[in-house]
C-alpha atoms as a PDB file:
ATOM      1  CA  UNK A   1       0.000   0.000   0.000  1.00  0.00           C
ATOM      2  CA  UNK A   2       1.214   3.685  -0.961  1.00  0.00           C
ATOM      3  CA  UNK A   3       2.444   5.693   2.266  1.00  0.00           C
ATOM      4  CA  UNK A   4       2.815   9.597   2.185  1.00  0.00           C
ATOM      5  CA  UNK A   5       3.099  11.917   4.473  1.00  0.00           C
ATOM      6  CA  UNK A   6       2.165  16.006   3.807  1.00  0.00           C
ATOM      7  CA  UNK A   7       0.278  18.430   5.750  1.00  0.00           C
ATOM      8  CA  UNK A   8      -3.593  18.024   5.511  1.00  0.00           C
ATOM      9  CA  UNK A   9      -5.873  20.671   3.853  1.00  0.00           C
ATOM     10  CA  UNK A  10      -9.795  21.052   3.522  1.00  0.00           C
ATOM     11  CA  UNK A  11      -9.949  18.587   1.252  1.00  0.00           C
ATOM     12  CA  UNK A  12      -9.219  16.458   4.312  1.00  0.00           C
ATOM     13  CA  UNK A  13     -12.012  16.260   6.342  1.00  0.00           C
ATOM     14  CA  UNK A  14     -13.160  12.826   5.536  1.00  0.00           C
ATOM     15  CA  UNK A  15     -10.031  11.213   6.186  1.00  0.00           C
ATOM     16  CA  UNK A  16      -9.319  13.116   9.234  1.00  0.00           C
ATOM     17  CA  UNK A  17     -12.814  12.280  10.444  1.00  0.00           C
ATOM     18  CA  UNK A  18     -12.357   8.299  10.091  1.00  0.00           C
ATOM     19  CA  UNK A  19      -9.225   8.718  11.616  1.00  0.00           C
ATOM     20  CA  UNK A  20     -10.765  10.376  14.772  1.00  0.00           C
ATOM     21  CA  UNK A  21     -13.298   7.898  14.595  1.00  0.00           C
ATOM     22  CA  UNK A  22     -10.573   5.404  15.378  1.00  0.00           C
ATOM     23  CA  UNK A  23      -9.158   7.436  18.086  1.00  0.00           C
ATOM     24  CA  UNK A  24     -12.071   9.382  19.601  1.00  0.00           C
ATOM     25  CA  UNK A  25     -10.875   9.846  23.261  1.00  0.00           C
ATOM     26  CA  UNK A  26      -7.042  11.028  22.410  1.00  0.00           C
ATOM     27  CA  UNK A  27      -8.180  13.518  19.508  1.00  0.00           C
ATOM     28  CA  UNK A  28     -10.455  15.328  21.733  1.00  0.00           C
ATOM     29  CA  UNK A  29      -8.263  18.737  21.619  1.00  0.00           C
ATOM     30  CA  UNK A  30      -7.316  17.770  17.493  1.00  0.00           C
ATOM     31  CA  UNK A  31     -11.305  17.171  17.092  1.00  0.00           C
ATOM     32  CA  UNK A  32     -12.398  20.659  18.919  1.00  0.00           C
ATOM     33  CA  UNK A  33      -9.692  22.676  17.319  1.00  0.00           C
ATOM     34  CA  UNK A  34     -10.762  21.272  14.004  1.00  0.00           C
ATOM     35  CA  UNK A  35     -14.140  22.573  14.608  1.00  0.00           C
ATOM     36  CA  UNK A  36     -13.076  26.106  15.811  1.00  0.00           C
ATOM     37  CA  UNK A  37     -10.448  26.882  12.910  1.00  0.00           C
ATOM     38  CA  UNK A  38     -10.508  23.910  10.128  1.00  0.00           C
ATOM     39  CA  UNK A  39      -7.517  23.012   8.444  1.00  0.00           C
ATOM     40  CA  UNK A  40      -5.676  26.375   8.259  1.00  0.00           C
ATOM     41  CA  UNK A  41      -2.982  28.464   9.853  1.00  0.00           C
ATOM     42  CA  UNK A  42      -2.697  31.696  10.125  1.00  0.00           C
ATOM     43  CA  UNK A  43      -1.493  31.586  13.745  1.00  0.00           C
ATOM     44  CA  UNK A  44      -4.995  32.809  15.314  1.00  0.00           C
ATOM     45  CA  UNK A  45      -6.636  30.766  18.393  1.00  0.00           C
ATOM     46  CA  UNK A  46      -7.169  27.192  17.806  1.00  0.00           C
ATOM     47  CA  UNK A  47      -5.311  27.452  14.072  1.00  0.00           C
ATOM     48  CA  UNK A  48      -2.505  24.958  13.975  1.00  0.00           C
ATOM     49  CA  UNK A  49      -0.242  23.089  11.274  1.00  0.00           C
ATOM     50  CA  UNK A  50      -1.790  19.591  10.511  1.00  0.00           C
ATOM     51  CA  UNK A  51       0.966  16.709   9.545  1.00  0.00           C
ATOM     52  CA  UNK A  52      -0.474  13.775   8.591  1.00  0.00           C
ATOM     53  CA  UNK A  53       0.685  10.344   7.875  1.00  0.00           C
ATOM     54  CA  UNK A  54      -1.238   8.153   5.111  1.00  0.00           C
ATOM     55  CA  UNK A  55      -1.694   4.604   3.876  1.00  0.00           C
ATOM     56  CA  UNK A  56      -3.204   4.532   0.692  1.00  0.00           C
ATOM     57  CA  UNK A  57      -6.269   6.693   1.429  1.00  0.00           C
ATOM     58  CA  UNK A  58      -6.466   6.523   5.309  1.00  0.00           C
ATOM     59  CA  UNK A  59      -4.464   8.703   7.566  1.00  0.00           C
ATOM     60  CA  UNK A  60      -2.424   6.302  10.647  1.00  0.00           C
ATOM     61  CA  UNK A  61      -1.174   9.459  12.181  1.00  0.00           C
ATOM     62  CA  UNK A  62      -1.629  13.046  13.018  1.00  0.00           C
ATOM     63  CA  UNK A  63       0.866  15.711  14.480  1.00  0.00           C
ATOM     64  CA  UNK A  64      -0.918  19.292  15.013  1.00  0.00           C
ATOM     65  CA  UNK A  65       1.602  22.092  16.307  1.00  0.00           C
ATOM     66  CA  UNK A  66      -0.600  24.850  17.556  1.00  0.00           C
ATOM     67  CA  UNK A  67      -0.975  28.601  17.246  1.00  0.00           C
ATOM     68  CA  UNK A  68       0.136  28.327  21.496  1.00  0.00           C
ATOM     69  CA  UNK A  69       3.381  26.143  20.483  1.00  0.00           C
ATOM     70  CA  UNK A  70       1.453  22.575  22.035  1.00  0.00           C
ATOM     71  CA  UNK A  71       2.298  19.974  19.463  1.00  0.00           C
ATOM     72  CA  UNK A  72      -0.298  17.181  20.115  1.00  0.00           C
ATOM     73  CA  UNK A  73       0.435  13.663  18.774  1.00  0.00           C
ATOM     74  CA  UNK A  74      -1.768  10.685  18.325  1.00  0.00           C
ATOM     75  CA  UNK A  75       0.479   8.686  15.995  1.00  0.00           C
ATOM     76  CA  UNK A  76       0.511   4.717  16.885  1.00  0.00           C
ATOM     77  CA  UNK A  77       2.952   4.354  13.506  1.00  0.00           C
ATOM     78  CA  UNK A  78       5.504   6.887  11.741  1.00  0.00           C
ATOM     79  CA  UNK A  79       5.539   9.485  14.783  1.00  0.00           C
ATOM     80  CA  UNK A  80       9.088  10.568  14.470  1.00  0.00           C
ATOM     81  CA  UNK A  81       8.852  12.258  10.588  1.00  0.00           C
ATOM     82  CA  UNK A  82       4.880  12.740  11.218  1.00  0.00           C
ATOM     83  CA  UNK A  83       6.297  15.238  14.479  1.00  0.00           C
ATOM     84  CA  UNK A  84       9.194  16.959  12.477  1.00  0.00           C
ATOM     85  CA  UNK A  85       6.988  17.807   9.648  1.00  0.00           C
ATOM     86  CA  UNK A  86       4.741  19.823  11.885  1.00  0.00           C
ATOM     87  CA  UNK A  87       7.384  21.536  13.730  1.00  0.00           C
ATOM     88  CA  UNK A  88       9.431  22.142  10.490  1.00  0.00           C
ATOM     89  CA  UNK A  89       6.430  23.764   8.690  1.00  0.00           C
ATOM     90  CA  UNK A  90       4.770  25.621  11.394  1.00  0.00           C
ATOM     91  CA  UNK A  91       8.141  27.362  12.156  1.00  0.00           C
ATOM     92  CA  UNK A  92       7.025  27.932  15.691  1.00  0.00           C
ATOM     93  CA  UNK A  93       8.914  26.786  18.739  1.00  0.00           C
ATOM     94  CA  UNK A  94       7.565  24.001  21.082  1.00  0.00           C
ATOM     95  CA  UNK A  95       5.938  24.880  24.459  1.00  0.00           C
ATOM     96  CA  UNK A  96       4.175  21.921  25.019  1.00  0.00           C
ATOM     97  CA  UNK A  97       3.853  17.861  23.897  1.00  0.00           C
ATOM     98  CA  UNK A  98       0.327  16.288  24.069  1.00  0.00           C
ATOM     99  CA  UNK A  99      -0.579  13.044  23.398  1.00  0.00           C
ATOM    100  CA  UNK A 100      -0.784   9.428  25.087  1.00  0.00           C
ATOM    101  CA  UNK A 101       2.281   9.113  27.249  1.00  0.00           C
ATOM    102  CA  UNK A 102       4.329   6.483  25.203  1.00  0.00           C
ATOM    103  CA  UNK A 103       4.096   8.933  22.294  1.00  0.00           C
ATOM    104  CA  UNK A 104       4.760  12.229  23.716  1.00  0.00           C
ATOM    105  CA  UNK A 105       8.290  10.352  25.074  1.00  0.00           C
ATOM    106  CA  UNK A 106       9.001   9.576  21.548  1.00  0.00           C
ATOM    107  CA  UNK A 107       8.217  12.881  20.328  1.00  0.00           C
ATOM    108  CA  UNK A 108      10.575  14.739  23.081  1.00  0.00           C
ATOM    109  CA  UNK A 109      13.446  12.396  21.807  1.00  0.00           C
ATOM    110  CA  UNK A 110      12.474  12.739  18.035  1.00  0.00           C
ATOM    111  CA  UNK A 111      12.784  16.240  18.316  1.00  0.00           C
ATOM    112  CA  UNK A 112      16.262  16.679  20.437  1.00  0.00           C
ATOM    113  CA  UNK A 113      14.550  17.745  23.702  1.00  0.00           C
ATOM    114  CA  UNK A 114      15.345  14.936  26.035  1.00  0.00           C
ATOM    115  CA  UNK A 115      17.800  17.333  27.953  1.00  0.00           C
ATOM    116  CA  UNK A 116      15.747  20.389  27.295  1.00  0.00           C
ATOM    117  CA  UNK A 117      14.217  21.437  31.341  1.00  0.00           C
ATOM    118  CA  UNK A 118      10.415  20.917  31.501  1.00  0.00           C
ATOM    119  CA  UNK A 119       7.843  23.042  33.777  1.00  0.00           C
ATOM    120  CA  UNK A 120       5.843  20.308  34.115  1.00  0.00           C
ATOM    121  CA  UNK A 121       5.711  16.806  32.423  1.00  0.00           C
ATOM    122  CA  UNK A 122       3.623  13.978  33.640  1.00  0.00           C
ATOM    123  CA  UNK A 123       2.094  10.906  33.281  1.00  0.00           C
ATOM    124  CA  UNK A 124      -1.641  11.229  33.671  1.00  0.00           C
ATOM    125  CA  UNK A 125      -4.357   8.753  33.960  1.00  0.00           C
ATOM    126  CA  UNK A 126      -7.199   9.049  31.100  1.00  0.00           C
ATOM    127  CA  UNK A 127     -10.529   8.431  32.039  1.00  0.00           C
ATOM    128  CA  UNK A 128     -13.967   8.040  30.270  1.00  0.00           C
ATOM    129  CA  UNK A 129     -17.485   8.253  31.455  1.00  0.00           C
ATOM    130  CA  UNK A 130     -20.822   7.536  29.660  1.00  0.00           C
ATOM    131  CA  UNK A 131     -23.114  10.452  30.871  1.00  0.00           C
ATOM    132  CA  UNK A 132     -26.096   7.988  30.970  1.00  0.00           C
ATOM    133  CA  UNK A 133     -24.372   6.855  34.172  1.00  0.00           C
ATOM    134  CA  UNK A 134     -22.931   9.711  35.525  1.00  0.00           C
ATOM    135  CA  UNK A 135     -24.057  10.038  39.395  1.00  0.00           C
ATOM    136  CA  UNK A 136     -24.912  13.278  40.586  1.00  0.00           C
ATOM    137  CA  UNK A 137     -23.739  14.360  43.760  1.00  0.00           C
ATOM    138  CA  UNK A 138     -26.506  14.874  46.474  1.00  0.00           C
ATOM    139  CA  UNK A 139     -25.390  18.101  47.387  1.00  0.00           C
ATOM    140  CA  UNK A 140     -25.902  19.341  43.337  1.00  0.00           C
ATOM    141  CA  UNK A 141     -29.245  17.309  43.383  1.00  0.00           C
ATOM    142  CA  UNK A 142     -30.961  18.694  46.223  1.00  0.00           C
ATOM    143  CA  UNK A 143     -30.091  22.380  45.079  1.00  0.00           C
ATOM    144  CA  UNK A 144     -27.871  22.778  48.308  1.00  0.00           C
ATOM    145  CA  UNK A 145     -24.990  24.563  45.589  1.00  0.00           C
ATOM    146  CA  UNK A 146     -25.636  25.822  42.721  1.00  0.00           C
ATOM    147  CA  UNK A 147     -23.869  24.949  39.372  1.00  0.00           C
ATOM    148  CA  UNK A 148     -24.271  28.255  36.450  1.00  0.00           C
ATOM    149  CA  UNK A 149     -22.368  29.974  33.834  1.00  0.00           C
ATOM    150  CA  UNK A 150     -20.458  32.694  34.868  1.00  0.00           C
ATOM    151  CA  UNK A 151     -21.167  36.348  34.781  1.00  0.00           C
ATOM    152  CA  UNK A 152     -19.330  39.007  32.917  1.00  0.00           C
ATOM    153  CA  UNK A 153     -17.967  40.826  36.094  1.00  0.00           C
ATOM    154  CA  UNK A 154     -16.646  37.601  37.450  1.00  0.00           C
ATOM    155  CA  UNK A 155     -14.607  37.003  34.409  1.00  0.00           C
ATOM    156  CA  UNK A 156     -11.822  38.634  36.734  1.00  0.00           C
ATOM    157  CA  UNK A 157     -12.152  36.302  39.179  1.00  0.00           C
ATOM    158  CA  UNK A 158     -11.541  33.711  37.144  1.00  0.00           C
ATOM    159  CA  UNK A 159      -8.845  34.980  35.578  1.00  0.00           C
ATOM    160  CA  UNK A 160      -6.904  34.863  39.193  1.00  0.00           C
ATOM    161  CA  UNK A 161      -8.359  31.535  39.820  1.00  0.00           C
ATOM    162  CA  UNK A 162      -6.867  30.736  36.376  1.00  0.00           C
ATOM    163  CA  UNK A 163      -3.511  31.791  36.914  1.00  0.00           C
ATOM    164  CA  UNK A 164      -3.889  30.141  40.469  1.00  0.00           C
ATOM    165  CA  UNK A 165      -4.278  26.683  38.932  1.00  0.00           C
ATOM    166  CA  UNK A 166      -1.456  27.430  35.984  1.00  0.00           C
ATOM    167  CA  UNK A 167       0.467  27.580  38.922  1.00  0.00           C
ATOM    168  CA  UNK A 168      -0.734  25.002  41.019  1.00  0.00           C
ATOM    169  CA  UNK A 169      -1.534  22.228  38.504  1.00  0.00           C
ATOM    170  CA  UNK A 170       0.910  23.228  35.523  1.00  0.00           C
ATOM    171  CA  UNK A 171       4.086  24.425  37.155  1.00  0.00           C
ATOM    172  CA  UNK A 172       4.080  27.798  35.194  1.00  0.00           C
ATOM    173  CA  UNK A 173       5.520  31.335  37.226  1.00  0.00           C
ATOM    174  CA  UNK A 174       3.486  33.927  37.975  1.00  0.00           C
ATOM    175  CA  UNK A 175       4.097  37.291  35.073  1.00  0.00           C
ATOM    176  CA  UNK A 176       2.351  39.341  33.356  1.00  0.00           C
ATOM    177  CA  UNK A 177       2.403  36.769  30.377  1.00  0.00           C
ATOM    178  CA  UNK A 178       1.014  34.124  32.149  1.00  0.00           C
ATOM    179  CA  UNK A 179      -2.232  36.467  33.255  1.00  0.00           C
ATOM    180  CA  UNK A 180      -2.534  37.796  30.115  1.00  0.00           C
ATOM    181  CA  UNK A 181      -2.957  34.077  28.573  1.00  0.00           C
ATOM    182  CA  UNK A 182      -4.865  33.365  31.373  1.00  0.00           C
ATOM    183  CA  UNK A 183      -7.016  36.118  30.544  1.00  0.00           C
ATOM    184  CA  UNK A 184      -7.627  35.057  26.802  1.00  0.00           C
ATOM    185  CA  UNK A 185      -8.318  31.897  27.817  1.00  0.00           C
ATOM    186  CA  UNK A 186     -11.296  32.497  30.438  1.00  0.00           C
ATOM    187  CA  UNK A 187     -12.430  35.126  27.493  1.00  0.00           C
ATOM    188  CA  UNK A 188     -12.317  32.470  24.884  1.00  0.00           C
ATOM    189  CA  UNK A 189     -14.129  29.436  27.391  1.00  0.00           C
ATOM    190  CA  UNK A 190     -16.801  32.579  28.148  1.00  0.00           C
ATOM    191  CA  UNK A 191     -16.990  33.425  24.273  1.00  0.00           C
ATOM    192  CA  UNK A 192     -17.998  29.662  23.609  1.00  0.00           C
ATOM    193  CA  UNK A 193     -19.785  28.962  27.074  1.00  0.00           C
ATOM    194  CA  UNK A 194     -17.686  26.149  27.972  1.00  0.00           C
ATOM    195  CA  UNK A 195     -16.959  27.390  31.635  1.00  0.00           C
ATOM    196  CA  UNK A 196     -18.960  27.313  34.794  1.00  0.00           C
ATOM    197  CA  UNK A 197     -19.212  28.408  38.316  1.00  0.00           C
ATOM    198  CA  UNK A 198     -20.181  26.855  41.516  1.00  0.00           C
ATOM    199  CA  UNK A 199     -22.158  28.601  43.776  1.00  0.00           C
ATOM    200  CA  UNK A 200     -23.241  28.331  47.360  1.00  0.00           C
ATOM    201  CA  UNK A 201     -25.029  30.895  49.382  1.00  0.00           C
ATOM    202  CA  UNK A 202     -24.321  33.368  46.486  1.00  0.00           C
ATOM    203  CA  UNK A 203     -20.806  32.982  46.322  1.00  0.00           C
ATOM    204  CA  UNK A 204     -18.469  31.417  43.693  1.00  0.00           C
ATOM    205  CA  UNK A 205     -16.725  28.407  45.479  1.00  0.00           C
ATOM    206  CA  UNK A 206     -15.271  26.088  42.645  1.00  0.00           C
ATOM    207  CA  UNK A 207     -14.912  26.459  38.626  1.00  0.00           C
ATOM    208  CA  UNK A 208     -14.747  23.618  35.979  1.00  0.00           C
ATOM    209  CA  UNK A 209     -14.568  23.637  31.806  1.00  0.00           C
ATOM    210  CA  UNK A 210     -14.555  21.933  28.790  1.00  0.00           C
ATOM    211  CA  UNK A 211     -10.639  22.682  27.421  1.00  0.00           C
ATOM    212  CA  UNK A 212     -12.427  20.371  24.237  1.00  0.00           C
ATOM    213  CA  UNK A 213     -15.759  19.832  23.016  1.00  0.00           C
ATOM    214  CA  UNK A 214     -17.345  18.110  19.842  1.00  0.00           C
ATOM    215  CA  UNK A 215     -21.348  17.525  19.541  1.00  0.00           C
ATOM    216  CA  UNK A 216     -21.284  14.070  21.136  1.00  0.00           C
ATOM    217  CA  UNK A 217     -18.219  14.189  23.530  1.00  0.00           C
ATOM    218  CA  UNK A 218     -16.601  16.663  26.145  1.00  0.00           C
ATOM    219  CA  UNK A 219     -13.335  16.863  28.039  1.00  0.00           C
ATOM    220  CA  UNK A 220     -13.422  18.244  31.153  1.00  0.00           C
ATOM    221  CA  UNK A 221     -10.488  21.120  32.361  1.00  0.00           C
ATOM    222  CA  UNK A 222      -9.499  23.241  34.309  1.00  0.00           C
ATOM    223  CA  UNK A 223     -11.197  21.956  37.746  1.00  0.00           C
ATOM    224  CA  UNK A 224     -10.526  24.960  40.478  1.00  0.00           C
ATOM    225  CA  UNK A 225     -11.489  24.997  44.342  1.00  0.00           C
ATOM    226  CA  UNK A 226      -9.616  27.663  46.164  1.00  0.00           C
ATOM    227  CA  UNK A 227      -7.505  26.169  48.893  1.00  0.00           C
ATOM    228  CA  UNK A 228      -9.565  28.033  51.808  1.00  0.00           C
ATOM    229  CA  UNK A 229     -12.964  25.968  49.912  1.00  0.00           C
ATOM    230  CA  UNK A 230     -11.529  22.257  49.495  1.00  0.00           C
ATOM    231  CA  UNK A 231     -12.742  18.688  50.906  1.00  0.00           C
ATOM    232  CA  UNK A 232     -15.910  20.335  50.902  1.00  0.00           C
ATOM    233  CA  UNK A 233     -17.311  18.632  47.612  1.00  0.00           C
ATOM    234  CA  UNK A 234     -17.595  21.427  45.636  1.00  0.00           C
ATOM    235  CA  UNK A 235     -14.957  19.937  42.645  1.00  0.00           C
ATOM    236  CA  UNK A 236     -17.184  16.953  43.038  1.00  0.00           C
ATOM    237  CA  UNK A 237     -20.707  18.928  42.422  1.00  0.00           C
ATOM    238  CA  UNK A 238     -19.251  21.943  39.674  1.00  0.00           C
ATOM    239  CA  UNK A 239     -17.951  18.972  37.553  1.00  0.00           C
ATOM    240  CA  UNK A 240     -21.195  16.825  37.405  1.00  0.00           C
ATOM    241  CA  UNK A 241     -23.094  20.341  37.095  1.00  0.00           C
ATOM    242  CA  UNK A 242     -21.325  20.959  33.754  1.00  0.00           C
ATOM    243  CA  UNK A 243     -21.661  17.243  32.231  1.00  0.00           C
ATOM    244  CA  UNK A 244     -25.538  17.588  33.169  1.00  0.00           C
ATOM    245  CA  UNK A 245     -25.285  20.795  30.906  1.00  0.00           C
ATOM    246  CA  UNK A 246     -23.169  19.072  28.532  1.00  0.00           C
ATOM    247  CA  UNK A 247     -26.059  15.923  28.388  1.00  0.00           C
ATOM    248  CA  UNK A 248     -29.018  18.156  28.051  1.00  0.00           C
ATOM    249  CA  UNK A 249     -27.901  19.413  25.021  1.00  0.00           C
ATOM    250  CA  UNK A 250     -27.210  15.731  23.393  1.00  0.00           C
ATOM    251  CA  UNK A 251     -23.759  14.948  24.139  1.00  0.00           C
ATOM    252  CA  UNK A 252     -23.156  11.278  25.024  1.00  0.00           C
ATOM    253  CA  UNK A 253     -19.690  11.066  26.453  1.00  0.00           C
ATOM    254  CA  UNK A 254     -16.848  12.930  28.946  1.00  0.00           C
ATOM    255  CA  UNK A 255     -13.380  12.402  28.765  1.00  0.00           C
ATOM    256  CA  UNK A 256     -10.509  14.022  31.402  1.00  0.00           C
ATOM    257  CA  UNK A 257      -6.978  13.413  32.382  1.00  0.00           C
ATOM    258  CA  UNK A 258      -5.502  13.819  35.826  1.00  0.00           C
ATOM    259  CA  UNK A 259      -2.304  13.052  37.430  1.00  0.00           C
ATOM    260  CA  UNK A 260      -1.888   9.201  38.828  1.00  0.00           C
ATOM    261  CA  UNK A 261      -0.502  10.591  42.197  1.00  0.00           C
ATOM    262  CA  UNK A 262      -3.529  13.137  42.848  1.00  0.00           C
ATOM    263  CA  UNK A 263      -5.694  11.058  44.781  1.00  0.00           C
ATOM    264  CA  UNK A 264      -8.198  13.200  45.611  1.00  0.00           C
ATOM    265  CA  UNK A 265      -8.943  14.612  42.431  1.00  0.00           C
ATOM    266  CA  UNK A 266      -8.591  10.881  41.278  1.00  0.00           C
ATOM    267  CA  UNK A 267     -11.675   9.987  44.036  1.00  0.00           C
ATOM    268  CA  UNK A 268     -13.552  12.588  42.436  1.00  0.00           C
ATOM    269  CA  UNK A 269     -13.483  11.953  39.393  1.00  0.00           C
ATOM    270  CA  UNK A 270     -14.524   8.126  39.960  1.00  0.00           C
ATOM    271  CA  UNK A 271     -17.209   8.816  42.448  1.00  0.00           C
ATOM    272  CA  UNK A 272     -19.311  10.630  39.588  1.00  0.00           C
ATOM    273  CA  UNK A 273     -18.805   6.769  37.534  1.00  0.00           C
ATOM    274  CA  UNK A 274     -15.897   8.049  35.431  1.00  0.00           C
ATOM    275  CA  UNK A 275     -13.536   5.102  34.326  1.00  0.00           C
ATOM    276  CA  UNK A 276      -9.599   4.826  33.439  1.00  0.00           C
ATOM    277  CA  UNK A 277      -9.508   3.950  29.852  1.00  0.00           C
ATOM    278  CA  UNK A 278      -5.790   5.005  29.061  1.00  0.00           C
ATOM    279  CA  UNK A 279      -2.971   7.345  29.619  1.00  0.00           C
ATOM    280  CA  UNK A 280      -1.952  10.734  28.572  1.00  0.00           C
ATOM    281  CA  UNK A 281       1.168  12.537  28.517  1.00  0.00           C
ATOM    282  CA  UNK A 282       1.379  16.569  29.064  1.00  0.00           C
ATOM    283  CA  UNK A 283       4.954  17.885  28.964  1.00  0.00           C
ATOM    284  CA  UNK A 284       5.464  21.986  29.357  1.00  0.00           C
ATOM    285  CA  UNK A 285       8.733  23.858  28.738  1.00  0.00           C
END
C-alpha cells in the first residue's frame, strides 16, 4: 500500500474524520480545534499546522503544532517524521507535547529535547465516562450549591483563579504573560460557554470547563477549588453540574486526564462513575 506523508488541507475532512473515529478519546483537543479553525494556519486561536501520515487513502497518524506552540500527537505508527513535519512547517517553537504518554516520550526524543528542562511533564491517567451513568452528587441534586455559567464581572475572578491553577496544577511562574494568557483563555471558554461556576449561598466556590468539546463528547479542564474551599465537595458537584449541561444538550460522552498521584482529584473523578480507559502525557517547557 502507498504511504505519504504532507500536511492536511480542507480537502481532508473525511479522512481526518475516520481517523478520529478510530481514536475518539485522544483527539479530543485535534477534534475541537478542528471545529473552531478547520484546516488552516494563520497563527490565530485554535489554528494549527496539521501533519499527517497516510496509507493509501487513510491517515495512521496526526501531528498538530498549535498557534500556542502545544504539538499534540496521536500517531501509533511513523511518529518521528509525522512530528518533524509539523514543527518544520509551522516554524514555531515548542511549548508543550500532548498526546498518550508512550508517544509524547518519543516525540521529546524525536525532536532533540530529552535534555531540554520541563515546567511540568507527567504521566496522567485518562478516564472516560458515559453520561447515561454519571451520578450526581446529592449536594448538586438537592439544590444545596448551585452549578451556572459565569457572569461578565466575574470574568476577573476567574482569571486569578486561572492563573492560580497554571500555577498550582501546571508548574508555570506567575508574570504578566502568564495572566494575560490566562485572561484570553477564560475570554475564549466565556466566548464559547464552555466554563462554569459553583455557587453556594451566592458565592463562587469552585470552577470547571470543557478545554475540548465536539457535539457528542466533552473533556473536562481546568477543575478549580480555592484552597480556603476544598474537601468540601464542591470539585465533586461543579464537575457533574457541567456534564448535566453538557447531556441536556445531546452529548453522550466525557473524557478528562488527571495526574496518577492526585488522589483526591482521582476519588472525584470516579465517584461521579468516570472510568480509566488510558494514559496521557502533558509535557510543558
Amino acid at each position: 500500500m502507498r504511504e505519504s506523508l504532507r500536511i492536511l488541507g480542507p480537502d481532508d475532512g473525511p479522512a481526518l474524520a475516520r481517523f478520529f473515529s478510530r481514536h475518539p478519546y485522544t483527539t479530543l483537543f485535534l477534534q475541537s480545534n478542528l471545529l473552531e479553525a478547520g484546516l488552516v494556519d494563520e497563527g490565530r486561536r485554535h489554528h494549527g499546522t496539521w501533519a499527517a501520515a497516510f496509507a493509501g487513502d487513510e491517515i495512521e497518524a496526526v501531528a498538530t503544532h498549535f498557534w500556542n506552540g502545544n504539538l499534540i500527537v496521536e500517531c501509533p505508527r511513523r511518529l518521528e517524521e509525522t512530528a518533524r513535519l509539523a514543527v518544520e512547517r509551522s516554524k514555531r517553537a515548542v511549548r508543550g507535547i500532548l498526546g498518550p504518554h508512550a508517544q509524547g516520550v518519543a516525540t521529546r526524543r524525536a525532536l532533540g529535547m530529552v535534555e531540554r528542562v520541563a515546567s511540568l511533564d507527567a504521566h496522567e491517567d485518562l478516564f472516560a465516562l458515559p453520561l447515561a451513568r454519571l451520578r450526581v452528587p446529592p449536594a448538586l441534586a438537592e439544590g444545596r450549591v448551585r452549578c451556572r455559567a459565569p457572569r461578565e464581572e466575574e470574568l476577573p475572578l476567574l482569571t486569578q483563579w486561572r492563573v492560580e491553577y497554571s500555577i498550582e496544577i501546571l508548574g508555570a511562574r506567575e508574570n504578566p504573560e502568564l495572566r494575560a494568557s490566562s485572561g484570553g483563555d477564560i475570554k475564549s471558554l466565556q466566548r464559547l460557554e464552555r466554563q462554569w461556576l459553583l455557587e453556594w449561598e451566592g458565592r463562587p466556590v469552585a470552577y470547571s470547563a470543557f478545554n475540548a468539546q465536539t457535539p457528542d463528547c466533552v473533556q473536562v479542564g481546568g477543575v478549580y477549588t480555592p484552597p480556603a474551599l476544598r474537601a468540601r465537595g464542591y470539585a465533586r458537584a461543579v464537575v457533574a453540574g457541567t456534564l448535566l449541561a453538557a447531556r441536556a444538550q445531546g452529548v453522550r460522552d466525557a473524557v478528562l486526564f488527571t495526574g496518577r498521584a492526585n488522589r483526591p482529584a482521582q476519588a472525584v473523578y470516579r465517584s461521579l462513575g468516570f472510568e480509566p480507559i488510558g494514559d496521557w502525557g502533558l509535557t510543558l517547557f
